[in-house]
PDB file of N, CA and C in Angstrom:
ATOM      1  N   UNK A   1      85.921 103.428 112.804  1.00  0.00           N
ATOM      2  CA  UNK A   1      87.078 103.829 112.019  1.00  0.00           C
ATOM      3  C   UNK A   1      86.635 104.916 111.051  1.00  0.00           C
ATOM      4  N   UNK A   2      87.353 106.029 111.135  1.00  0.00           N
ATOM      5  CA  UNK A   2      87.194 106.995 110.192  1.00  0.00           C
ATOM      6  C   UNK A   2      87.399 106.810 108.726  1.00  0.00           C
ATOM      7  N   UNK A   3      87.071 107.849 108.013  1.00  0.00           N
ATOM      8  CA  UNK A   3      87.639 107.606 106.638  1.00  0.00           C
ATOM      9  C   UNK A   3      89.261 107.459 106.618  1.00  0.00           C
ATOM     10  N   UNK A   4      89.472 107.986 106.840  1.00  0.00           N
ATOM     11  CA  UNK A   4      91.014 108.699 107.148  1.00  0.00           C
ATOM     12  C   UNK A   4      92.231 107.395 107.704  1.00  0.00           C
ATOM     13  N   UNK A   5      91.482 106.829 108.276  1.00  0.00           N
ATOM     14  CA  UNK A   5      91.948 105.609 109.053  1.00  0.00           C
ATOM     15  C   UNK A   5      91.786 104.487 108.125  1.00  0.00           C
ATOM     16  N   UNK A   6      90.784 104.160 107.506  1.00  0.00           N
ATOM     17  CA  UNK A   6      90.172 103.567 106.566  1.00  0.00           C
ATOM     18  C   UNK A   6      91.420 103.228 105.350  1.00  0.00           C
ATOM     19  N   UNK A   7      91.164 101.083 105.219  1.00  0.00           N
ATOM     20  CA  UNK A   7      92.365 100.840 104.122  1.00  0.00           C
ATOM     21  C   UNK A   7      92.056 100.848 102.809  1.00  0.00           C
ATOM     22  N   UNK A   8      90.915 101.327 102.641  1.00  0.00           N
ATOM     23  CA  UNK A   8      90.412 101.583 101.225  1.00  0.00           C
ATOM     24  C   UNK A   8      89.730 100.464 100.937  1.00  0.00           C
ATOM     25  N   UNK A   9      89.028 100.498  99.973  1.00  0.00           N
ATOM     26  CA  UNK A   9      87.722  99.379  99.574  1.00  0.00           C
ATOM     27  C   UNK A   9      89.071  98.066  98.619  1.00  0.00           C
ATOM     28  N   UNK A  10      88.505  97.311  98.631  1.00  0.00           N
ATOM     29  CA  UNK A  10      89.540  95.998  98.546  1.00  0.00           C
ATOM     30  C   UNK A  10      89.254  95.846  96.856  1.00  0.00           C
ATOM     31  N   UNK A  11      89.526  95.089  95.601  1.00  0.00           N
ATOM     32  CA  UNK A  11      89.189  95.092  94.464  1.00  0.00           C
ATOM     33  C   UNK A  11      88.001  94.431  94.794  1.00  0.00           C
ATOM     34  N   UNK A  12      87.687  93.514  95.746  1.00  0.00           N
ATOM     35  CA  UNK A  12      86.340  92.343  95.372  1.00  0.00           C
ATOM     36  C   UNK A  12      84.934  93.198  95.804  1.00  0.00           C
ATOM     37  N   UNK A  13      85.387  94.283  96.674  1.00  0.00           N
ATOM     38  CA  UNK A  13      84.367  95.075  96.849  1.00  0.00           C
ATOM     39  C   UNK A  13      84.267  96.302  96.306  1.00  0.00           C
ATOM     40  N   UNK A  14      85.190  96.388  95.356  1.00  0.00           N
ATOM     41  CA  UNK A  14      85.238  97.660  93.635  1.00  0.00           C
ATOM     42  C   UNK A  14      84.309  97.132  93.078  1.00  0.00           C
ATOM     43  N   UNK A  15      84.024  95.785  92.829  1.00  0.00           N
ATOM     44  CA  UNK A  15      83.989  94.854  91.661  1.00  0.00           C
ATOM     45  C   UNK A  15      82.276  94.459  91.909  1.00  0.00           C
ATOM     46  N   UNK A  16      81.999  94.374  93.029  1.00  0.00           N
ATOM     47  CA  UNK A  16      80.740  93.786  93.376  1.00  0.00           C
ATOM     48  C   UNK A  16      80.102  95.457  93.550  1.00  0.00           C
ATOM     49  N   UNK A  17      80.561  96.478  94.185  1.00  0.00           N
ATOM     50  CA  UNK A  17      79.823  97.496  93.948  1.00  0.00           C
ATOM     51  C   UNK A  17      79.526  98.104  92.345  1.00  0.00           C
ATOM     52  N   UNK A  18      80.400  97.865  91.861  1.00  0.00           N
ATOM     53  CA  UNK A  18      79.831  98.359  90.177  1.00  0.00           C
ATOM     54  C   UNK A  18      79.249  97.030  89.526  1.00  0.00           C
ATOM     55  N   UNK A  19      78.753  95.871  89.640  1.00  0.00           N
ATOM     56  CA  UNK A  19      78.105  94.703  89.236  1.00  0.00           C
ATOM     57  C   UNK A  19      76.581  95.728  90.037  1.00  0.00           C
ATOM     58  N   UNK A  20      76.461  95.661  91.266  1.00  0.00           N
ATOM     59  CA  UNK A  20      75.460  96.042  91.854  1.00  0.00           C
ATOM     60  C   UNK A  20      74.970  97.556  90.822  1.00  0.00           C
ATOM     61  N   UNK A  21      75.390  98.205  90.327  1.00  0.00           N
ATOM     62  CA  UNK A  21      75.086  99.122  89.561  1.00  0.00           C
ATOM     63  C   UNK A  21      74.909  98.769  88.519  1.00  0.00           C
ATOM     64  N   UNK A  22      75.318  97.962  87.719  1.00  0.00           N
ATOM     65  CA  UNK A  22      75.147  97.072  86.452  1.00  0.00           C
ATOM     66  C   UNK A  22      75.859  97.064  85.432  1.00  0.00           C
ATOM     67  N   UNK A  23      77.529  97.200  85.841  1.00  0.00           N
ATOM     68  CA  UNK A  23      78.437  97.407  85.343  1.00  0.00           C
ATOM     69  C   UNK A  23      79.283  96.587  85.492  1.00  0.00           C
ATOM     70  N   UNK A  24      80.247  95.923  84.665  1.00  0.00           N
ATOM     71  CA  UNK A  24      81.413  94.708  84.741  1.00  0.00           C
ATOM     72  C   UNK A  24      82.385  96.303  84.619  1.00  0.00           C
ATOM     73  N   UNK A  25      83.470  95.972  84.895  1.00  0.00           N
ATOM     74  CA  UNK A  25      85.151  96.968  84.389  1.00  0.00           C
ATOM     75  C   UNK A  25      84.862  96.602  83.015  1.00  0.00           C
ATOM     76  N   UNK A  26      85.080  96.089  82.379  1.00  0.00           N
ATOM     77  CA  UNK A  26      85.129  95.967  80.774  1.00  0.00           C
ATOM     78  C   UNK A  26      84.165  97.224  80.205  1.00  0.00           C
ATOM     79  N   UNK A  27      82.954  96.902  80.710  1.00  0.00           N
ATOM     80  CA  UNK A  27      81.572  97.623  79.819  1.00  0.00           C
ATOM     81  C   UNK A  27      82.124  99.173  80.368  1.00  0.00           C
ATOM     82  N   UNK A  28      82.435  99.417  81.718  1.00  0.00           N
ATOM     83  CA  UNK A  28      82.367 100.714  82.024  1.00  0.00           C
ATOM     84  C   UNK A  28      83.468 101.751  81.227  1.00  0.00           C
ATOM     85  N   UNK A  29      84.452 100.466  80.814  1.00  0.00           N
ATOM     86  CA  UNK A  29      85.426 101.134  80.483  1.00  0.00           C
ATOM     87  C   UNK A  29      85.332 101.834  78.963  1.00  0.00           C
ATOM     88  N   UNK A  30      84.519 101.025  78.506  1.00  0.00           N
ATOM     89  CA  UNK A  30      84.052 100.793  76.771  1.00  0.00           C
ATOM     90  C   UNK A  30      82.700 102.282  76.877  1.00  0.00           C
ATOM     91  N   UNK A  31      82.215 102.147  77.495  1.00  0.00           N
ATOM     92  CA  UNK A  31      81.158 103.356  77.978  1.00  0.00           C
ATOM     93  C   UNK A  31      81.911 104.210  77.646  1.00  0.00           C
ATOM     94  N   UNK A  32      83.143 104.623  78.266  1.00  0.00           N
ATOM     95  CA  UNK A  32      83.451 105.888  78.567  1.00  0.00           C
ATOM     96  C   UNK A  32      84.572 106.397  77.681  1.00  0.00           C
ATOM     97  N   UNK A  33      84.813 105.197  76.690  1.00  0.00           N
ATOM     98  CA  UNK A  33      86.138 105.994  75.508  1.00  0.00           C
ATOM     99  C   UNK A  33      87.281 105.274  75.751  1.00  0.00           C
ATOM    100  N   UNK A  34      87.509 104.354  76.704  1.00  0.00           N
ATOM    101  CA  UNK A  34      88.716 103.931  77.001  1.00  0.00           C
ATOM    102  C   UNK A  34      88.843 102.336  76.869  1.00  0.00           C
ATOM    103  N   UNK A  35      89.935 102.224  76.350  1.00  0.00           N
ATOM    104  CA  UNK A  35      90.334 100.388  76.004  1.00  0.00           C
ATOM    105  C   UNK A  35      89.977  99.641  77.169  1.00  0.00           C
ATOM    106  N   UNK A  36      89.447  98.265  76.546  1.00  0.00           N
ATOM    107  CA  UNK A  36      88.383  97.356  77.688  1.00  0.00           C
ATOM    108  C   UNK A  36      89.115  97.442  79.261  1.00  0.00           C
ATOM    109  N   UNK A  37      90.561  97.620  79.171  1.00  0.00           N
ATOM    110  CA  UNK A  37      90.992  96.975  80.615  1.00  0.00           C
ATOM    111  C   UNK A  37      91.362  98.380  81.711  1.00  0.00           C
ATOM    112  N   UNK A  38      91.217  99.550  80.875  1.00  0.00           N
ATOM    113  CA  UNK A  38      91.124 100.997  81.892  1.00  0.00           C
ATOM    114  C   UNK A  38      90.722 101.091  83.098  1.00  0.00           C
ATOM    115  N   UNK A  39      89.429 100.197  83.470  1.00  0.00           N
ATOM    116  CA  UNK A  39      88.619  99.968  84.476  1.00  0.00           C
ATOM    117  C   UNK A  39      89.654  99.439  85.702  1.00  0.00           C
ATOM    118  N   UNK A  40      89.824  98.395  85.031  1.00  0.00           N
ATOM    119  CA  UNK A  40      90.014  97.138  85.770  1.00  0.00           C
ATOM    120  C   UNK A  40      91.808  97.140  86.175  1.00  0.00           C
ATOM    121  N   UNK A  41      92.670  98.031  85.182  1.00  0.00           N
ATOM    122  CA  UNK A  41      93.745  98.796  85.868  1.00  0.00           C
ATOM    123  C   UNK A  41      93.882  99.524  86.731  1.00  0.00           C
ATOM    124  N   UNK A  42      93.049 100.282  86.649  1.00  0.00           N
ATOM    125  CA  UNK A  42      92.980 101.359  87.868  1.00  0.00           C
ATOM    126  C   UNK A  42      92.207 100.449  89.562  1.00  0.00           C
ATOM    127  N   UNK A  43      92.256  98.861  88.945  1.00  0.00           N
ATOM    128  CA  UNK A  43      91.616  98.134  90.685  1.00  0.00           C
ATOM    129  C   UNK A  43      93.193  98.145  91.241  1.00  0.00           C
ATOM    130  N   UNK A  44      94.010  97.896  90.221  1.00  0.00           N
ATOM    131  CA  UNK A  44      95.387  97.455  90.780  1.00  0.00           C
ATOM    132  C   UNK A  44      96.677  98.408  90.918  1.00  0.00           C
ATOM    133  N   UNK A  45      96.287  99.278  90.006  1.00  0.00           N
ATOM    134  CA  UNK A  45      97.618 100.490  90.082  1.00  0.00           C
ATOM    135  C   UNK A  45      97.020 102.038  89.667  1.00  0.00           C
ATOM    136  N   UNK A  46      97.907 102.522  89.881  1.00  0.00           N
ATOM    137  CA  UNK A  46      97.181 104.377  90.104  1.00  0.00           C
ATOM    138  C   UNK A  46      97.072 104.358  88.542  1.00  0.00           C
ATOM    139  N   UNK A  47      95.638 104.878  88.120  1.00  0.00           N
ATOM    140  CA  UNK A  47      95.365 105.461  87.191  1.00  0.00           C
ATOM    141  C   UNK A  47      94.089 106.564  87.356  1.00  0.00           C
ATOM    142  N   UNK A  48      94.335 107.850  87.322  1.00  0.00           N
ATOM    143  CA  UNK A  48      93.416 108.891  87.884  1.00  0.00           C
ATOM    144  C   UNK A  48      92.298 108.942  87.033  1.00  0.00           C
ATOM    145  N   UNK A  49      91.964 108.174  86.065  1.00  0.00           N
ATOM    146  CA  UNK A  49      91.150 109.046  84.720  1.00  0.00           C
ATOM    147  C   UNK A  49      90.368 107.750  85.777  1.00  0.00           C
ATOM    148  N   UNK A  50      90.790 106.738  85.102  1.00  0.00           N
ATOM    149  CA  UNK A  50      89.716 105.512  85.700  1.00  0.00           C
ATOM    150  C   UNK A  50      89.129 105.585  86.910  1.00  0.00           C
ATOM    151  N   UNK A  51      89.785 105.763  87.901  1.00  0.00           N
ATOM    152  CA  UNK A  51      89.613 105.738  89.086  1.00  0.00           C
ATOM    153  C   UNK A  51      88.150 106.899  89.183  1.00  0.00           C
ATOM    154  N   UNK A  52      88.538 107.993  88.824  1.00  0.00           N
ATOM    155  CA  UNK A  52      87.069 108.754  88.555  1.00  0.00           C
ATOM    156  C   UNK A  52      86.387 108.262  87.921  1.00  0.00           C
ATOM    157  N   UNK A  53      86.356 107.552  87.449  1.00  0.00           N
ATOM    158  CA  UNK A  53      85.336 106.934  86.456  1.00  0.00           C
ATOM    159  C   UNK A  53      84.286 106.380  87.277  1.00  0.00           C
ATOM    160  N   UNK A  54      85.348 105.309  88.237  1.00  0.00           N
ATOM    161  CA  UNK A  54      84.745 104.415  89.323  1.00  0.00           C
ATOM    162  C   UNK A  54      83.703 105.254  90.533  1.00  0.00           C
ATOM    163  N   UNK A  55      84.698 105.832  90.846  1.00  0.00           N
ATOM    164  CA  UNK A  55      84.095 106.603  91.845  1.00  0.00           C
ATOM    165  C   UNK A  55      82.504 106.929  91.589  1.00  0.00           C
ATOM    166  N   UNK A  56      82.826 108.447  90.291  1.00  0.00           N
ATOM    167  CA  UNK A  56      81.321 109.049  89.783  1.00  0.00           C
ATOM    168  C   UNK A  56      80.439 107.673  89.957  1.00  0.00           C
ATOM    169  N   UNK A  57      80.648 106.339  89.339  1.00  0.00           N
ATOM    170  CA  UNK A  57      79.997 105.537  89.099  1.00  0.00           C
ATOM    171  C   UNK A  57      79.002 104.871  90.280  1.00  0.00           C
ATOM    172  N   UNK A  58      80.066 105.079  91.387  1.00  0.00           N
ATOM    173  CA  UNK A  58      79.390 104.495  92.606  1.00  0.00           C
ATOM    174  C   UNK A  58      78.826 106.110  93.768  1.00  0.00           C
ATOM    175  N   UNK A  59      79.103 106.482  93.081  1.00  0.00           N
ATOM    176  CA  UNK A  59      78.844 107.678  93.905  1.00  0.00           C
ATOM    177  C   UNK A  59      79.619 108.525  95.035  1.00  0.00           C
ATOM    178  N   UNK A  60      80.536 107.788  94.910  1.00  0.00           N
ATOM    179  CA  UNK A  60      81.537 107.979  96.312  1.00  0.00           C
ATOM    180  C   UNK A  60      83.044 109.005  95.728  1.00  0.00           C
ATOM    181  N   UNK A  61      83.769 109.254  96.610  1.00  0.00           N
ATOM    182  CA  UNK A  61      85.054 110.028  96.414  1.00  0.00           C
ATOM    183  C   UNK A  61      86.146 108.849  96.008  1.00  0.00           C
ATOM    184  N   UNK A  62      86.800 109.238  95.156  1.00  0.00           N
ATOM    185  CA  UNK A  62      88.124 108.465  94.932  1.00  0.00           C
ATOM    186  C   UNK A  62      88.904 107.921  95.988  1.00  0.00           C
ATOM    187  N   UNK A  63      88.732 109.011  96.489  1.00  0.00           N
ATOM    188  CA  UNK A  63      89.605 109.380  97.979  1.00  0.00           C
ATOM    189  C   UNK A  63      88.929 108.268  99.293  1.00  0.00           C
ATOM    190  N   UNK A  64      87.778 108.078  99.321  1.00  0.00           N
ATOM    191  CA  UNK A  64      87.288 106.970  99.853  1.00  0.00           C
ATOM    192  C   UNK A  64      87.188 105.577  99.702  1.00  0.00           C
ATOM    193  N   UNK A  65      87.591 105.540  98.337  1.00  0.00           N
ATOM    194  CA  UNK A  65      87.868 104.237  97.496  1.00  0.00           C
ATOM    195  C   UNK A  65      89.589 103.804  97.634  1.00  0.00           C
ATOM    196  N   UNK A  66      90.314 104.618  97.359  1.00  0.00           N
ATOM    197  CA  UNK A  66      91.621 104.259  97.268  1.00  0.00           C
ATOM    198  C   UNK A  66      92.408 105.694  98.350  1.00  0.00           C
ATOM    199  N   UNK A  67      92.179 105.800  99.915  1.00  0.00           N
ATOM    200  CA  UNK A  67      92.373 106.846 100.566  1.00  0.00           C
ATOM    201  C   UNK A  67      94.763 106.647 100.506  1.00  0.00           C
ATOM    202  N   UNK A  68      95.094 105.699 100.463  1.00  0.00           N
ATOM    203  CA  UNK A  68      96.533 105.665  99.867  1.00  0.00           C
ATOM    204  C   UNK A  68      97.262 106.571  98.683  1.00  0.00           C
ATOM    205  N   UNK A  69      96.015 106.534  97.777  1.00  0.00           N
ATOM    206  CA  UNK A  69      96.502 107.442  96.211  1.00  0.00           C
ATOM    207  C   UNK A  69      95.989 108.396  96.463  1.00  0.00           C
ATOM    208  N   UNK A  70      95.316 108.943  96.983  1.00  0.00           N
ATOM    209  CA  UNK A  70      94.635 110.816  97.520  1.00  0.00           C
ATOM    210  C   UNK A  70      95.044 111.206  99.054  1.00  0.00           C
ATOM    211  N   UNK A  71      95.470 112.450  98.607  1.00  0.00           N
ATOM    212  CA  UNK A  71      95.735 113.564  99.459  1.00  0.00           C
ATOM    213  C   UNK A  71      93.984 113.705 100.173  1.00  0.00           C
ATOM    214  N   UNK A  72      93.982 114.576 101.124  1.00  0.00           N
ATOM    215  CA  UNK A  72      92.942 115.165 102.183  1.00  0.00           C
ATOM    216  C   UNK A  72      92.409 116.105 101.094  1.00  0.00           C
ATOM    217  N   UNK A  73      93.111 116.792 100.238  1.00  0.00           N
ATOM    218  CA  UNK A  73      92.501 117.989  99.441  1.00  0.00           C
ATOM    219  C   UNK A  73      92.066 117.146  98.261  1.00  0.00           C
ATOM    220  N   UNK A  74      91.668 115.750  97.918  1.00  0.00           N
ATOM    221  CA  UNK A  74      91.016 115.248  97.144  1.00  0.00           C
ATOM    222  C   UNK A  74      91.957 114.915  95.777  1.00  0.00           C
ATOM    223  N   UNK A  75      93.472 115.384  95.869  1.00  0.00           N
ATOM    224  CA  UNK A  75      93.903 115.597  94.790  1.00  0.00           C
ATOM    225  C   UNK A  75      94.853 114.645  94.691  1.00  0.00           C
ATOM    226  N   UNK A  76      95.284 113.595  93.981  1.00  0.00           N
ATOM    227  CA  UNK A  76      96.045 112.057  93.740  1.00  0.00           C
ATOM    228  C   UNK A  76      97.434 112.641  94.549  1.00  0.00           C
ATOM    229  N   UNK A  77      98.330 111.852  94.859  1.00  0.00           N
ATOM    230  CA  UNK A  77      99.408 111.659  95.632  1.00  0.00           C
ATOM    231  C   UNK A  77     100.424 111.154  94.147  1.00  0.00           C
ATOM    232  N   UNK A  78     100.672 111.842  93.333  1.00  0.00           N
ATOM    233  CA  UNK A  78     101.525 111.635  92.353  1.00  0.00           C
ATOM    234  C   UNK A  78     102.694 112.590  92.681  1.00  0.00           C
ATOM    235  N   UNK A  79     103.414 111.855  92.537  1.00  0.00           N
ATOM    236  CA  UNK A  79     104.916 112.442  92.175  1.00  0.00           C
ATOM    237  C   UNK A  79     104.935 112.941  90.963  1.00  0.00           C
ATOM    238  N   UNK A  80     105.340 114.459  90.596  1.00  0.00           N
ATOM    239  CA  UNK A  80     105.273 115.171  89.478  1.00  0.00           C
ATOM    240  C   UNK A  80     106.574 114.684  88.599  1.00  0.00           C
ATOM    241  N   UNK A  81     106.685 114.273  87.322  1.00  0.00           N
ATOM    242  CA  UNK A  81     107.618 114.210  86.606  1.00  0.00           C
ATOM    243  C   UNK A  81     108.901 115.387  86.975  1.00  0.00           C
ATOM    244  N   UNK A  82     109.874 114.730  86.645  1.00  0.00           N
ATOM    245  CA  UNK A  82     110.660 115.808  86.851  1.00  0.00           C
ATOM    246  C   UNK A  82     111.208 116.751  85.459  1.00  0.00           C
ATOM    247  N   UNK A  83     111.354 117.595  85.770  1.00  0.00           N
ATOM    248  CA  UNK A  83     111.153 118.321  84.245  1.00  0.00           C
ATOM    249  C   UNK A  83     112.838 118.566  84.366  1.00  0.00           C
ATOM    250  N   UNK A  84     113.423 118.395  82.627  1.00  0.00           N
ATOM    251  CA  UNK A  84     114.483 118.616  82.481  1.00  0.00           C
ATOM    252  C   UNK A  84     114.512 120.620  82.078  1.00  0.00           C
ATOM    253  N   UNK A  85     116.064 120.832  82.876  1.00  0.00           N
ATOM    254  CA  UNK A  85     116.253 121.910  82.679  1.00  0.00           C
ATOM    255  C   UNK A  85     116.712 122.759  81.158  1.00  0.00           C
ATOM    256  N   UNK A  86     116.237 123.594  80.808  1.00  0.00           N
ATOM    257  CA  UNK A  86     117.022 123.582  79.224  1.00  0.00           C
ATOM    258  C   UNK A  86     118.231 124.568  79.446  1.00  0.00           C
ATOM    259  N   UNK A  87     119.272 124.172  78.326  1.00  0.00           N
ATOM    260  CA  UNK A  87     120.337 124.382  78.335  1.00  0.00           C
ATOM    261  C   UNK A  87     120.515 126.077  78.165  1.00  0.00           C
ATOM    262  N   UNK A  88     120.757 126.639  78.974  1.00  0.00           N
ATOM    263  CA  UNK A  88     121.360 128.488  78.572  1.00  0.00           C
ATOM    264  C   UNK A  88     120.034 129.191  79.348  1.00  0.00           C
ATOM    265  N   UNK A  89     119.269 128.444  80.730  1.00  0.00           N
ATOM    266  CA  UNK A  89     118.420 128.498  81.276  1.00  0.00           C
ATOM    267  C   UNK A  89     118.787 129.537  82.927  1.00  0.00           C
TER     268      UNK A  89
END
């Protein structure tokens, strides 16, 4: 199975690869400037800051970790806010 094909790494194997590095979600998150549970949000819902966090951490692409929330060009699958138009525009 390719990457591409690939359902993304599961939380229990997020969780045991950054233990294996010597990191809990809490500590990594506290490392890096961000409130204890940053880490450990981004196992369960799109958060891009964290999610790099993870990645750099393990060495791998985001995009290989969570291939659902990234595009092929490496870049998150977010829906852009929609911007209001201003009035006399």
């Amino acid at each position: 199975m390719d990457e591409l094909e690939s359902p993304g790494w599961t939380v229990t194997e997020i969780k045991s690869a950054l233990e294996t590095e010597g990191w809990s979600c809490r500590q990594l998150s506290f490392s890096r400037g961000y409130e204890s549970n940053a880490v450990q949000n981004a196992l369960h819902r799109p958060y891009p800051a964290a999610e790099k966090i993870i990645a750099e951490t393990l060495g791998v692409s985001a995009r290989e970790i969570w291939p659902d929330r990234y595009g092929i060009d490496g870049k998150p699958n977010r829906k852009a806010g929609r911007r209001k138009l201003k009035r006399g525009e």
